[in-house]
C-alpha atoms as a PDB file:
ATOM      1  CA  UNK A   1     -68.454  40.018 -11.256  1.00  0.00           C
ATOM      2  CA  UNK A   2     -66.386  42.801 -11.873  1.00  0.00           C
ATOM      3  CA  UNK A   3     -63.569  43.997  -9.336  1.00  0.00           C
ATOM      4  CA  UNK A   4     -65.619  47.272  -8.505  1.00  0.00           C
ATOM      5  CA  UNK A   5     -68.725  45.667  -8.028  1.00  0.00           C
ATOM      6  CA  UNK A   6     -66.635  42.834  -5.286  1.00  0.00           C
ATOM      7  CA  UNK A   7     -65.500  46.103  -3.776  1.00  0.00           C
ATOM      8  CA  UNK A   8     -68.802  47.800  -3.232  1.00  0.00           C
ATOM      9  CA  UNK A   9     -69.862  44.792  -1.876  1.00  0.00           C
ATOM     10  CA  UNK A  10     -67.573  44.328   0.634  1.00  0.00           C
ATOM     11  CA  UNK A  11     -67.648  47.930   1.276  1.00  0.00           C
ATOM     12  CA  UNK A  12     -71.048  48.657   1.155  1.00  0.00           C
ATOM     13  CA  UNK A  13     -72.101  45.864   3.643  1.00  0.00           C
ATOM     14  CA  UNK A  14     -73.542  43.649   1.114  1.00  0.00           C
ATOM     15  CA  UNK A  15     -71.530  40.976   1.831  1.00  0.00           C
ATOM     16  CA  UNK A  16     -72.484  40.550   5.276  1.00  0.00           C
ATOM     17  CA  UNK A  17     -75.912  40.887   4.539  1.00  0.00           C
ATOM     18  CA  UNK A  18     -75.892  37.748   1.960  1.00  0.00           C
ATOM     19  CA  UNK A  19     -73.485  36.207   5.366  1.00  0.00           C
ATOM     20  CA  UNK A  20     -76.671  36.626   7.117  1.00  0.00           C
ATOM     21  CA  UNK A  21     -79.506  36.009   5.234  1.00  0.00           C
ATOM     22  CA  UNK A  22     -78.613  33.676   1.913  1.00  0.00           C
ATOM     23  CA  UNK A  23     -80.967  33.720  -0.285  1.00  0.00           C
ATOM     24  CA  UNK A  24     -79.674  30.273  -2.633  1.00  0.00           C
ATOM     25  CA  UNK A  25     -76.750  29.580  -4.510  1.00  0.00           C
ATOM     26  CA  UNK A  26     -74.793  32.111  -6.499  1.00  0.00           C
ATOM     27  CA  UNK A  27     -75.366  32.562  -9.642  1.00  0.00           C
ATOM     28  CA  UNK A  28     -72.639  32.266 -12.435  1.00  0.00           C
ATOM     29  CA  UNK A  29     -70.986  35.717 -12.336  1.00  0.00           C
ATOM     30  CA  UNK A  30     -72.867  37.632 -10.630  1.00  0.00           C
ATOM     31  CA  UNK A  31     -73.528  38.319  -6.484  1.00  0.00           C
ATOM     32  CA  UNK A  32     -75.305  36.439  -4.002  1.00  0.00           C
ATOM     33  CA  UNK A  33     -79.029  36.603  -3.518  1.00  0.00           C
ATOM     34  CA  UNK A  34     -80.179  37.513  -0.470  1.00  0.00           C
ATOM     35  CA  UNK A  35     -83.286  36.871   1.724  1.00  0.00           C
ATOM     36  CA  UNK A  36     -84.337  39.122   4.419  1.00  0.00           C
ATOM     37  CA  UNK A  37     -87.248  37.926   6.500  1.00  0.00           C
ATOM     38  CA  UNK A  38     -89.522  40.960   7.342  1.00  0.00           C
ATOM     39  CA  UNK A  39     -89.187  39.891  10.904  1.00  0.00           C
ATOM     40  CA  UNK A  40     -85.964  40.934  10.746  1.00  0.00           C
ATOM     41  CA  UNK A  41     -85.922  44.652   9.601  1.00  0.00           C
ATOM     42  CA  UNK A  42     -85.761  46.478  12.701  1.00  0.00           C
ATOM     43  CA  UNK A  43     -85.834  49.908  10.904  1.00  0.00           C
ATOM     44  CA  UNK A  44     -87.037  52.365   8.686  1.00  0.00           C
ATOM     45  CA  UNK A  45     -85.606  55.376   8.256  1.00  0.00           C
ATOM     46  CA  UNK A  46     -86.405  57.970   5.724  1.00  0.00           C
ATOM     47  CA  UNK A  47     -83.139  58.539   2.857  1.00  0.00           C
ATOM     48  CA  UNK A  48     -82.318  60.293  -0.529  1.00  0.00           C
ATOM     49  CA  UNK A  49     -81.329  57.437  -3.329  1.00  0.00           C
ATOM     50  CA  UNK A  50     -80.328  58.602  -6.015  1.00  0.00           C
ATOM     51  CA  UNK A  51     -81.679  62.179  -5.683  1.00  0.00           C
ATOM     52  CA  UNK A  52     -84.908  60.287  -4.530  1.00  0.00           C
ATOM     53  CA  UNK A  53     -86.770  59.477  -1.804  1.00  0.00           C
ATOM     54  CA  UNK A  54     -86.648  56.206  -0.256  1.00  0.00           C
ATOM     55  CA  UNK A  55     -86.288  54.209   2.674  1.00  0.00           C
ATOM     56  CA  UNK A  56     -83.253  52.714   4.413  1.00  0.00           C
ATOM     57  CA  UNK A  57     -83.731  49.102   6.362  1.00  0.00           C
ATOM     58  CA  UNK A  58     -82.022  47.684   8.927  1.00  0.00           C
ATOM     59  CA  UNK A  59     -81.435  44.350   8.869  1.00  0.00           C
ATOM     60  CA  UNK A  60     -81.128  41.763  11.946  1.00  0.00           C
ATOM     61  CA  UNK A  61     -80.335  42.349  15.283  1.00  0.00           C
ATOM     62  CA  UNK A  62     -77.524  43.428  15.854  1.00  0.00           C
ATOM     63  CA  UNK A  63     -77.269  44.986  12.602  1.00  0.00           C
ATOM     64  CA  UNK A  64     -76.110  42.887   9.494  1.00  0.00           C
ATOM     65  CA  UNK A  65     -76.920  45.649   7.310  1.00  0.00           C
ATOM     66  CA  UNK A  66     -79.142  47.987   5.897  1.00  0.00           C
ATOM     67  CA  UNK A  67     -80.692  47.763   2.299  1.00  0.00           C
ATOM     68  CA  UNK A  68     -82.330  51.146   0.481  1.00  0.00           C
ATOM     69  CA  UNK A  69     -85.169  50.914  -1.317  1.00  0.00           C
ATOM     70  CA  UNK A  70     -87.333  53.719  -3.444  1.00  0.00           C
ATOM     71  CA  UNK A  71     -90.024  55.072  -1.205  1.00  0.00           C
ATOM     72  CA  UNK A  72     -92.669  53.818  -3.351  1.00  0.00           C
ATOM     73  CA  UNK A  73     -91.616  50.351  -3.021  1.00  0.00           C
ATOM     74  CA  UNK A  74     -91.926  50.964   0.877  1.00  0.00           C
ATOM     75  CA  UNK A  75     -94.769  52.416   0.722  1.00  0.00           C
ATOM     76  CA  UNK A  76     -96.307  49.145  -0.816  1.00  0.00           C
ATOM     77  CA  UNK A  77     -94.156  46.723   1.017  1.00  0.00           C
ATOM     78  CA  UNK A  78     -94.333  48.749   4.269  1.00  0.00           C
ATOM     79  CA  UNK A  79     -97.851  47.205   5.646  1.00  0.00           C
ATOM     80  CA  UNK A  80     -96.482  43.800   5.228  1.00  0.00           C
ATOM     81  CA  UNK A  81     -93.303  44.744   7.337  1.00  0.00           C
ATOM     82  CA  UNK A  82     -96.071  46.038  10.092  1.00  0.00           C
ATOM     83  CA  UNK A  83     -98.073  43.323  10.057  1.00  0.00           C
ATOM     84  CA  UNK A  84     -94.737  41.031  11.078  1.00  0.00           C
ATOM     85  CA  UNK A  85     -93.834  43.031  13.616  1.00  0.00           C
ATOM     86  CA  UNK A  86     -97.511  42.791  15.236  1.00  0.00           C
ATOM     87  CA  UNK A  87     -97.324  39.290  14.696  1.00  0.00           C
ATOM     88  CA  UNK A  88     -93.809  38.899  16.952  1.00  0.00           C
ATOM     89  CA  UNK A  89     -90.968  36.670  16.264  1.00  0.00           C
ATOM     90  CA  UNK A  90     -91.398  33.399  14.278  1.00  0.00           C
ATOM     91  CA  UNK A  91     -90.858  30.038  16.597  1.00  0.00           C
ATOM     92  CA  UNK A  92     -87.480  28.654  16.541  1.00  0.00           C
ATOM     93  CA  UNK A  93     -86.019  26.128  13.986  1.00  0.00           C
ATOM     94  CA  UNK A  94     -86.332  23.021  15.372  1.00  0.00           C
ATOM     95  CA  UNK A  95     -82.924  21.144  15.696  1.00  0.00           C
ATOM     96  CA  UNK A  96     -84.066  17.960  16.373  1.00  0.00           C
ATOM     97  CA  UNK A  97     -82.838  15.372  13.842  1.00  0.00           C
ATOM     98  CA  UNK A  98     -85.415  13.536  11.515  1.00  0.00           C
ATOM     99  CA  UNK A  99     -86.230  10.074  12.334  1.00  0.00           C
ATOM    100  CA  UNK A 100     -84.719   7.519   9.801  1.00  0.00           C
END
């Protein structure tokens, strides 16, 4: 990974965001994966990306992050984002140790 792209990472909030929400190990020489559960994007707001439209996330609450995506992406992925959010939270992890 090259010094600029560290930089726009840490910058750019990217780095919190894969803090948050790992998505797996990183891969060899390039940035962490991330995984943001549609529960938790609490936004979307309309942006320009790229001269484009698109749509800005937020992620978590409070705020890890936000992630921009083209506007035809969210309009495709957008429906599944509502139907979390009319669904409500997931139930918590449970932290009870397995039996052995």
């Amino acid at each position: 990974m090259s010094i600029f792209t560290k930089a726009f990472n840490r910058l750019g909030g990217y780095d919190s965001l894969a803090e948050r929400f790992p998505g797996g190990p990183e891969p060899q020489g390039t940035q962490a994966a991330i995984h943001v559960p549609w529960a938790e994007i609490r936004a979307a707001q309309s942006a320009l990306l790229y001269w484009r439209n698109a749509a800005r996330l937020t992620c978590g609450d409070p705020a890890a992050g936000t992630i921009t995506v083209w506007q035809p992406v969210w309009d495709a992925a957008g429906p599944l984002w509502q139907a979390a959010r009319a669904a409500g939270p997931p139930p918590p992890a449970s932290t009870d140790a397995p039996a052995t």
